[in-house]
Protein backbone atom coordinates (compact mmCIF):
# COMPACT_ATOMS: atom_id res chain seq x y z
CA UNK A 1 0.00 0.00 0.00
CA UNK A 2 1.78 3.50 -0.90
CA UNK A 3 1.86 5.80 2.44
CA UNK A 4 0.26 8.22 3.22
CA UNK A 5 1.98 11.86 3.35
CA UNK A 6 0.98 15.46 4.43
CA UNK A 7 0.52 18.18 1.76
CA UNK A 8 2.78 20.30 1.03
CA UNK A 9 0.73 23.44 2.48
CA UNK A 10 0.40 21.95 5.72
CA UNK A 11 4.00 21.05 6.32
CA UNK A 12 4.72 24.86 5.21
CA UNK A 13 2.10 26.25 7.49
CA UNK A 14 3.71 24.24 10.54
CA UNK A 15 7.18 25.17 9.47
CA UNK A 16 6.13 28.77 9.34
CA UNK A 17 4.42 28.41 12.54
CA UNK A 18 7.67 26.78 14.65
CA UNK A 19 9.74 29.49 12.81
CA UNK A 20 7.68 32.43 13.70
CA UNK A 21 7.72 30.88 17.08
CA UNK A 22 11.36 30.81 17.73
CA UNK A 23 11.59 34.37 16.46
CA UNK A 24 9.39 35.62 18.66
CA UNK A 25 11.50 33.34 21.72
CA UNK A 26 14.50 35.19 20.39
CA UNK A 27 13.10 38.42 20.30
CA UNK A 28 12.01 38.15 24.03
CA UNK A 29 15.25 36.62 24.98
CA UNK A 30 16.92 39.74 23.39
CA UNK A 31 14.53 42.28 25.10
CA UNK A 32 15.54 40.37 28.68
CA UNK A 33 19.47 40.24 27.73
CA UNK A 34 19.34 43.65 26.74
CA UNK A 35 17.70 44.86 30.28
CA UNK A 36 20.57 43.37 31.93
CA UNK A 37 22.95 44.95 30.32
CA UNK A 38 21.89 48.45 30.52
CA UNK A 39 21.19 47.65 34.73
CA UNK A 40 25.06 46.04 34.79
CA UNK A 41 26.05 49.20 32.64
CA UNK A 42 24.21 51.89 35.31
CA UNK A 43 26.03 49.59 38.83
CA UNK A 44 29.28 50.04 36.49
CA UNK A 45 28.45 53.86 35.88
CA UNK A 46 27.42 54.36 39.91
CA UNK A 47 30.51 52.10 41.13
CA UNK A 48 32.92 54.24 38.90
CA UNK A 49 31.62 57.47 40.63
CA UNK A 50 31.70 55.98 43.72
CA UNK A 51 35.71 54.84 43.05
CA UNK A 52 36.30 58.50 42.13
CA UNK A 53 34.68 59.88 45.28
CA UNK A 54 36.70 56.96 47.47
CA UNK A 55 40.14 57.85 45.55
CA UNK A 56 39.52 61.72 46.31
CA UNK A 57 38.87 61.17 49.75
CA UNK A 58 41.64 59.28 50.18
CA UNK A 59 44.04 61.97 48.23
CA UNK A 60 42.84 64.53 50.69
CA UNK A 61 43.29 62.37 54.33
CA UNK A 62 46.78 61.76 52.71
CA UNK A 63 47.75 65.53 52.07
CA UNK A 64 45.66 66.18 55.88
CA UNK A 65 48.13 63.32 57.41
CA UNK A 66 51.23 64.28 55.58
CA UNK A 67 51.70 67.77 58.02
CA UNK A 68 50.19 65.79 61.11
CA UNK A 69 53.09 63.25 60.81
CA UNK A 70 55.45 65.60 60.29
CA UNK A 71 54.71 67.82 63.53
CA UNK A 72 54.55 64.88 65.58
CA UNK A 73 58.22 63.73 64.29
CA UNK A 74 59.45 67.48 65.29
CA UNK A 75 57.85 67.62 68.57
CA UNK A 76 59.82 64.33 68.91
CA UNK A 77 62.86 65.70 68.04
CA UNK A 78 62.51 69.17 70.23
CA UNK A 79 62.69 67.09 73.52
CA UNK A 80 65.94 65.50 72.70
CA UNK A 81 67.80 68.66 70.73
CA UNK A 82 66.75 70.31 74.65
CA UNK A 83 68.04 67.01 76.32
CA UNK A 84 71.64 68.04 74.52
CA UNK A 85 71.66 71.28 75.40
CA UNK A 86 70.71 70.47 79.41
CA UNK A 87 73.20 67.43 79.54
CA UNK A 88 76.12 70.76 79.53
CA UNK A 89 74.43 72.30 82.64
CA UNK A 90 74.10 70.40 86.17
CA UNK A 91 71.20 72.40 87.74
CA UNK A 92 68.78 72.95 84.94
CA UNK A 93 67.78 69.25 85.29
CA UNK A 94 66.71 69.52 89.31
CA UNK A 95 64.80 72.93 88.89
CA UNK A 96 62.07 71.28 86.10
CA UNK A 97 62.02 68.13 88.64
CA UNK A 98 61.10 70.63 91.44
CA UNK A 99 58.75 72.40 88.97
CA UNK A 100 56.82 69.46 87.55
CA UNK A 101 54.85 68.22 90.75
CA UNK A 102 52.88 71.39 90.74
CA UNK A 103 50.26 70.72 88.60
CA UNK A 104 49.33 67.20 90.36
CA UNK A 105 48.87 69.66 93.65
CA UNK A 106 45.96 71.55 91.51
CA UNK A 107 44.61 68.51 90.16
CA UNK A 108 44.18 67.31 93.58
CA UNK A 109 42.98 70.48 94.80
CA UNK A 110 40.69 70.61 92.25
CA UNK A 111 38.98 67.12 92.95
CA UNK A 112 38.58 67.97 96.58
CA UNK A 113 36.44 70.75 95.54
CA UNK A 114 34.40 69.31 93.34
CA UNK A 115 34.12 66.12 95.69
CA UNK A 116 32.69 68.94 98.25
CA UNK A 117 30.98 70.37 95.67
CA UNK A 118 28.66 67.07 95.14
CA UNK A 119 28.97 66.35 99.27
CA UNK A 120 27.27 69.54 99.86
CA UNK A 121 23.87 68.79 97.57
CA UNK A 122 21.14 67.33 99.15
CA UNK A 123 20.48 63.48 98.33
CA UNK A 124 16.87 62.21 96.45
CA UNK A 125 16.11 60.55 100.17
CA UNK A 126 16.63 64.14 102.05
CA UNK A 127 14.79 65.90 99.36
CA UNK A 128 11.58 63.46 99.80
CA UNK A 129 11.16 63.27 103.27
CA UNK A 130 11.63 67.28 103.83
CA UNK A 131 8.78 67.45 100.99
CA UNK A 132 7.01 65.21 102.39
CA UNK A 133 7.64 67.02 106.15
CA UNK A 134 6.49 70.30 104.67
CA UNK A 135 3.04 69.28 103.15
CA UNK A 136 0.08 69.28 105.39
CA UNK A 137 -1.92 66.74 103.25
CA UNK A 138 -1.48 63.05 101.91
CA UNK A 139 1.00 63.64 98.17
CA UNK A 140 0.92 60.84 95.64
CA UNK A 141 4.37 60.04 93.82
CA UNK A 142 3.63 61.68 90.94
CA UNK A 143 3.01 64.57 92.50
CA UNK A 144 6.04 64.67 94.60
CA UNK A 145 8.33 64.25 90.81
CA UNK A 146 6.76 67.21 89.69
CA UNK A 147 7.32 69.47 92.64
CA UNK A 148 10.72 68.04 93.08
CA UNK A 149 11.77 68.19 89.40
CA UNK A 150 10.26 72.03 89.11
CA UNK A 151 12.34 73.13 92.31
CA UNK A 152 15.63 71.00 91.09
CA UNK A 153 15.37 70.57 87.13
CA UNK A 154 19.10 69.67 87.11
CA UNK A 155 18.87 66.45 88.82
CA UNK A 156 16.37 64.73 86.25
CA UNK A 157 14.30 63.47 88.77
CA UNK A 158 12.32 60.31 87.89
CA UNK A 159 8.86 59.25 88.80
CA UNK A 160 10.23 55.44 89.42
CA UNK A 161 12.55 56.58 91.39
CA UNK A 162 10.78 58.52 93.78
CA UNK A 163 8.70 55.62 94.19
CA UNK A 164 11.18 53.67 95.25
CA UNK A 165 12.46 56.12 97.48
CA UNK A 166 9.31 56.83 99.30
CA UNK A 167 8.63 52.77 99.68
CA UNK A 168 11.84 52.35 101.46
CA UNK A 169 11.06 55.30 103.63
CA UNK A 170 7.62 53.79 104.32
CA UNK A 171 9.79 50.88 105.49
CA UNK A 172 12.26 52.58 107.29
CA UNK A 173 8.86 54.12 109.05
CA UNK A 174 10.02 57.54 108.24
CA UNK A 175 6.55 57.49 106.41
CA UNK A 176 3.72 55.82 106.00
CA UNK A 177 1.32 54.73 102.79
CA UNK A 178 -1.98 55.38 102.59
CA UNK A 179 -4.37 54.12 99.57
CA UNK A 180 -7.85 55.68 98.36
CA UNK A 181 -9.51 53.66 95.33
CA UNK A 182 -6.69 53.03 92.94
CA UNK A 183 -4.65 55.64 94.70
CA UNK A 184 -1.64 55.63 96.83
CA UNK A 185 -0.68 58.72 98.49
CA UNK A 186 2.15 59.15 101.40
CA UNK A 187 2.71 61.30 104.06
CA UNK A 188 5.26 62.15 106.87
CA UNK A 189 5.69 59.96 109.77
CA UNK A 190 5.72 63.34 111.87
CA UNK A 191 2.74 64.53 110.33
CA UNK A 192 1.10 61.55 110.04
CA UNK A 193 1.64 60.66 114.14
CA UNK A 194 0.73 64.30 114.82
CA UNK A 195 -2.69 63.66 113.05
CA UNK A 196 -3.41 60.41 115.18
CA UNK A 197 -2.65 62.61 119.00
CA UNK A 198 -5.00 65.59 117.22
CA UNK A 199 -7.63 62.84 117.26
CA UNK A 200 -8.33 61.53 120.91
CA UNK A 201 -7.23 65.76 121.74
CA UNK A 202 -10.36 66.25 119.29
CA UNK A 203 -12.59 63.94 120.91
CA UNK A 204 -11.81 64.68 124.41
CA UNK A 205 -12.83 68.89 123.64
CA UNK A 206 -15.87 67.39 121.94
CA UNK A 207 -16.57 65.50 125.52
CA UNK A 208 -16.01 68.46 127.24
CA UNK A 209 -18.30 70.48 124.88
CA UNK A 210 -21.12 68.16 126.06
């Protein structure tokens, strides 16, 4: 039997249809190629600018380290070209010996004061408990950091801090805690036991009164 075969038009129309195929592959494969290339040539273009801005910085921190270098190798030198020149006399040697402890005595001095300086200022602890001494009425902590950090603004003073200040002094009974609601408020232990004798001196007028 003789075989069977395609027409001619319809192997042309396939061959034209794989061809057109692959051109259009190429032609997208170009497009992408081409994409890269101009992004690789703008990191070349920015990395080349960057080198010349590197190169120049470096050029100038040479020329600013050049004279640095040099001064540093002539105040090196100076000592010993003086060295020479006091090695001919005996007594120049024992008078900048006897001259050189002075500025450790000012240094010292100057410590002291400042040490007496920070001595003399009033801890967080004192400033709480006169606060709290010189308010007639329960203060919550809050309140106390504002009063404290309007009449000393240098020291920073912190809400948490006065907290914990005024807890320990609670526990040291140098005050005591008192709660309404949500509340806590603290007063003076001198004010606070001067408001318990007021009490039974209250009721025993109010006796008498009857």
């Amino acid at each position: 039997m003789p075989e069977t075969t395609a027409p001619p038009s319809q192997l042309t129309s396939q061959y034209s249809t794989k061809v057109a195929d692959d051109l259009e592959l190429n032609r997208k494969e170009q497009e992408r190629i081409s994409g890269e290339i101009e992004a690789l040539k703008a990191q070349l273009v920015a990395l080349e600018q960057d080198h010349t801005v590197l190169v120049n910085v470096q050029q100038a921190l040479g020329a600013a380290a050049a004279p640095a270098v040099s001064e540093s190798t002539t105040a090196v030198r100076a000592p010993r070209k003086k060295k020479t020149a006091t090695s001919k006399v005996d007594k120049q040697p024992q008078v900048k010996k006897s001259a050189t402890p002075a500025p450790k005595q000012t240094r010292k001095k100057n410590t002291s004061k400042a040490s007496a300086v920070q001595s003399a200022q009033p801890t967080l602890v004192d400033l709480v408990r006169e606060h709290l001494t010189g308010q007639g009425e329960p203060r919550s902590a809050a309140e106390i950091t504002a009063a404290l950090d309007k009449q000393h603004p240098e020291r920073n003073v912190k809400n948490t801090v006065v907290r914990t200040t005024l807890e320990n002094l609670v526990a040291k009974n140098q005050a005591q805690r008192t709660k309404q609601g949500s509340s806590v408020f603290y007063t003076a232990a001198e004010a606070a036991g001067a408001a318990v004798q007021d009490k039974p001196g209250d009721q025993q007028s109010a006796g008498s009164d009857r």
